[in-house]
C-alpha atoms as a PDB file:
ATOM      1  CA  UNK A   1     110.162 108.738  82.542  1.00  0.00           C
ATOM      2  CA  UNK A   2     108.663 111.639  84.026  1.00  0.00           C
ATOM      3  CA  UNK A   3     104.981 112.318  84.012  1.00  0.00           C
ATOM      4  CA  UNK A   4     102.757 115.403  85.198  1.00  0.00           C
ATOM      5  CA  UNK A   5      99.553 114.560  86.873  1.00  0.00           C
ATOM      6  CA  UNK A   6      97.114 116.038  89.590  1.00  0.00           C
ATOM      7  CA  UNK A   7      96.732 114.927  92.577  1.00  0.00           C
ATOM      8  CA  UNK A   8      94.544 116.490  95.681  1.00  0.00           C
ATOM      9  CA  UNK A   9      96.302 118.390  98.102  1.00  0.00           C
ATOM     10  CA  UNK A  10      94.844 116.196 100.940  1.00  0.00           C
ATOM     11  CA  UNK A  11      96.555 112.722  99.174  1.00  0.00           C
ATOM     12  CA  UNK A  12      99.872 115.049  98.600  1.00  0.00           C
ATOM     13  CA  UNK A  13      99.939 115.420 102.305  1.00  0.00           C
ATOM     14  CA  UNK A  14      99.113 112.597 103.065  1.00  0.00           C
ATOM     15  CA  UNK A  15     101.444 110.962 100.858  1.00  0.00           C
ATOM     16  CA  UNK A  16     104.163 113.306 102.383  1.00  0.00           C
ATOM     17  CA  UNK A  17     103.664 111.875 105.960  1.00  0.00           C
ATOM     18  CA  UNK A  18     103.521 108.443 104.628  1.00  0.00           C
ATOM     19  CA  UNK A  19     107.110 108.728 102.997  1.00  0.00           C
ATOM     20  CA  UNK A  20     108.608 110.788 105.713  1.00  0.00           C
ATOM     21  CA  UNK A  21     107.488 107.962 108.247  1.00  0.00           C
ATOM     22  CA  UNK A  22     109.438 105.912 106.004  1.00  0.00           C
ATOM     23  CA  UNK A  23     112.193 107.878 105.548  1.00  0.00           C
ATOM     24  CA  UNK A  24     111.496 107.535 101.513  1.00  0.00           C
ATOM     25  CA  UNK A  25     111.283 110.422  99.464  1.00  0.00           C
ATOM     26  CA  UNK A  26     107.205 110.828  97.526  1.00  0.00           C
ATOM     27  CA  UNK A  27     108.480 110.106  94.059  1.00  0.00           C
ATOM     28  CA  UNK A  28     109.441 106.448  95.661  1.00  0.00           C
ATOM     29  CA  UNK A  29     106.256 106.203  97.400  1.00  0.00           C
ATOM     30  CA  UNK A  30     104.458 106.845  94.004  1.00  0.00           C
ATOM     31  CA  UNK A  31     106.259 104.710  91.894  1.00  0.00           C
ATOM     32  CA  UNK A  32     105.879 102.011  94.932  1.00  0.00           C
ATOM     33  CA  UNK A  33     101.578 102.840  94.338  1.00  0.00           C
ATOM     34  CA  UNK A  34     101.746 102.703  90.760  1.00  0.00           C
ATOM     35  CA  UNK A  35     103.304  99.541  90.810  1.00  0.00           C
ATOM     36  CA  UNK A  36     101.190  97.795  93.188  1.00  0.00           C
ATOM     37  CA  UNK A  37      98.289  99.312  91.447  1.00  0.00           C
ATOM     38  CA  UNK A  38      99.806  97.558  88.250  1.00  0.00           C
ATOM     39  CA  UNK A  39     100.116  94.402  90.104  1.00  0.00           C
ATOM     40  CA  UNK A  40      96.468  94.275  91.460  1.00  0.00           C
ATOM     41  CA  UNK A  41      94.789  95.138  88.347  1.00  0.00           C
ATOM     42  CA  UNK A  42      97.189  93.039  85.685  1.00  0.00           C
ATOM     43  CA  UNK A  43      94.289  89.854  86.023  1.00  0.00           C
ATOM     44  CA  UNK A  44      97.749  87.621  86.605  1.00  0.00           C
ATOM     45  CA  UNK A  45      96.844  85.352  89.541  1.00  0.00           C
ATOM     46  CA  UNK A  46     100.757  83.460  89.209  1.00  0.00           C
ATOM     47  CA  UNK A  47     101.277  84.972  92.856  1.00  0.00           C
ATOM     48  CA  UNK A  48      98.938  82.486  94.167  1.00  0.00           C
ATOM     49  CA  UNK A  49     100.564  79.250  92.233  1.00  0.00           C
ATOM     50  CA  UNK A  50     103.699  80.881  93.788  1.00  0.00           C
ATOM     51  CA  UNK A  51     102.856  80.714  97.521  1.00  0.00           C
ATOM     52  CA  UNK A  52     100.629  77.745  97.517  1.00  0.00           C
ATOM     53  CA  UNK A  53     102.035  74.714  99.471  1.00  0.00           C
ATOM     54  CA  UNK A  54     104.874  77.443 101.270  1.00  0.00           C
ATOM     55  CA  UNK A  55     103.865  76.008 104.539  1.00  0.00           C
ATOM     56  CA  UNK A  56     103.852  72.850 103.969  1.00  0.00           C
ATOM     57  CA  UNK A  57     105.710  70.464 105.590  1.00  0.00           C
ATOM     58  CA  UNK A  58     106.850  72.846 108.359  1.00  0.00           C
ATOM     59  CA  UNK A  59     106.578  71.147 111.362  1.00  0.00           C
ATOM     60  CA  UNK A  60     107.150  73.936 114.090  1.00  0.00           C
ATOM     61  CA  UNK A  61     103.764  75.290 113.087  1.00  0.00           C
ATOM     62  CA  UNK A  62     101.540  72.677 113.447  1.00  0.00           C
ATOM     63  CA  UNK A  63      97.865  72.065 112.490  1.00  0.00           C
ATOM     64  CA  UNK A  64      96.091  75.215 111.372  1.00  0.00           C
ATOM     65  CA  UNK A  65      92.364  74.149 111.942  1.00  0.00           C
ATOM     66  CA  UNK A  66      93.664  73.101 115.785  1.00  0.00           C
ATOM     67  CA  UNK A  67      95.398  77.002 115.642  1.00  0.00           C
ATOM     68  CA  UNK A  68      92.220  78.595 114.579  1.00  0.00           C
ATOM     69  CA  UNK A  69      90.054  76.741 117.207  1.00  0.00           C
ATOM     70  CA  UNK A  70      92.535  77.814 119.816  1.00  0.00           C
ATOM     71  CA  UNK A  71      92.537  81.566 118.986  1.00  0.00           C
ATOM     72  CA  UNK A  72      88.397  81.109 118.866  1.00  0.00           C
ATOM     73  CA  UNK A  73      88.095  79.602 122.747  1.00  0.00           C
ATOM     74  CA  UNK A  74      86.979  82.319 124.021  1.00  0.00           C
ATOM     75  CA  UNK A  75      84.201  83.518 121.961  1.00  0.00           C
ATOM     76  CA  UNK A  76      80.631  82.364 121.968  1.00  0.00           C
ATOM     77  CA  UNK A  77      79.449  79.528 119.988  1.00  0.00           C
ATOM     78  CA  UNK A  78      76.773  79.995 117.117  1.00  0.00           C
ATOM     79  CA  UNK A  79      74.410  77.970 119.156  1.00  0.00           C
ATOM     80  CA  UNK A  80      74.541  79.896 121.774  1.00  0.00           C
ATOM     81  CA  UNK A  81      73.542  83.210 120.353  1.00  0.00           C
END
């Protein structure tokens, strides 16, 4: 279905670098916003029941709090602020 609707110039240009970037024409980049702008408002939260438990079991990854605590080494404790 085609639709007629305003947009800004500055978005349009934007939008225009965006798609040429990725080598998509704007009318695919639009329908790609409208859709995820569909998708975030819709209130259906079955995306998290999807991915929940998708790591698990994977044993090349290892323990996430032991991950987080390594990528924090180097900054300053609470108690020492």
């Amino acid at each position: 279905m085609r639709i007629l609707t305003d947009i800004p110039d500055e978005d349009i240009e934007k939008l225009d670098a965006l798609a040429a970037r990725e080598k998509r024409s704007r009318a695919a980049a639009i329908r790609d916003a409208v859709r995820l702008y569909l998708v975030q408002n819709s209130g259906n939260k079955e995306w998290i029941a999807r991915g929940a438990g998708y790591w698990k079991g994977r044993e090349d990854i290892g323990d996430a709090i032991e991950y987080q605590r390594s990528m924090r080494e180097d900054r300053t404790p609470y108690d020492d602020l």
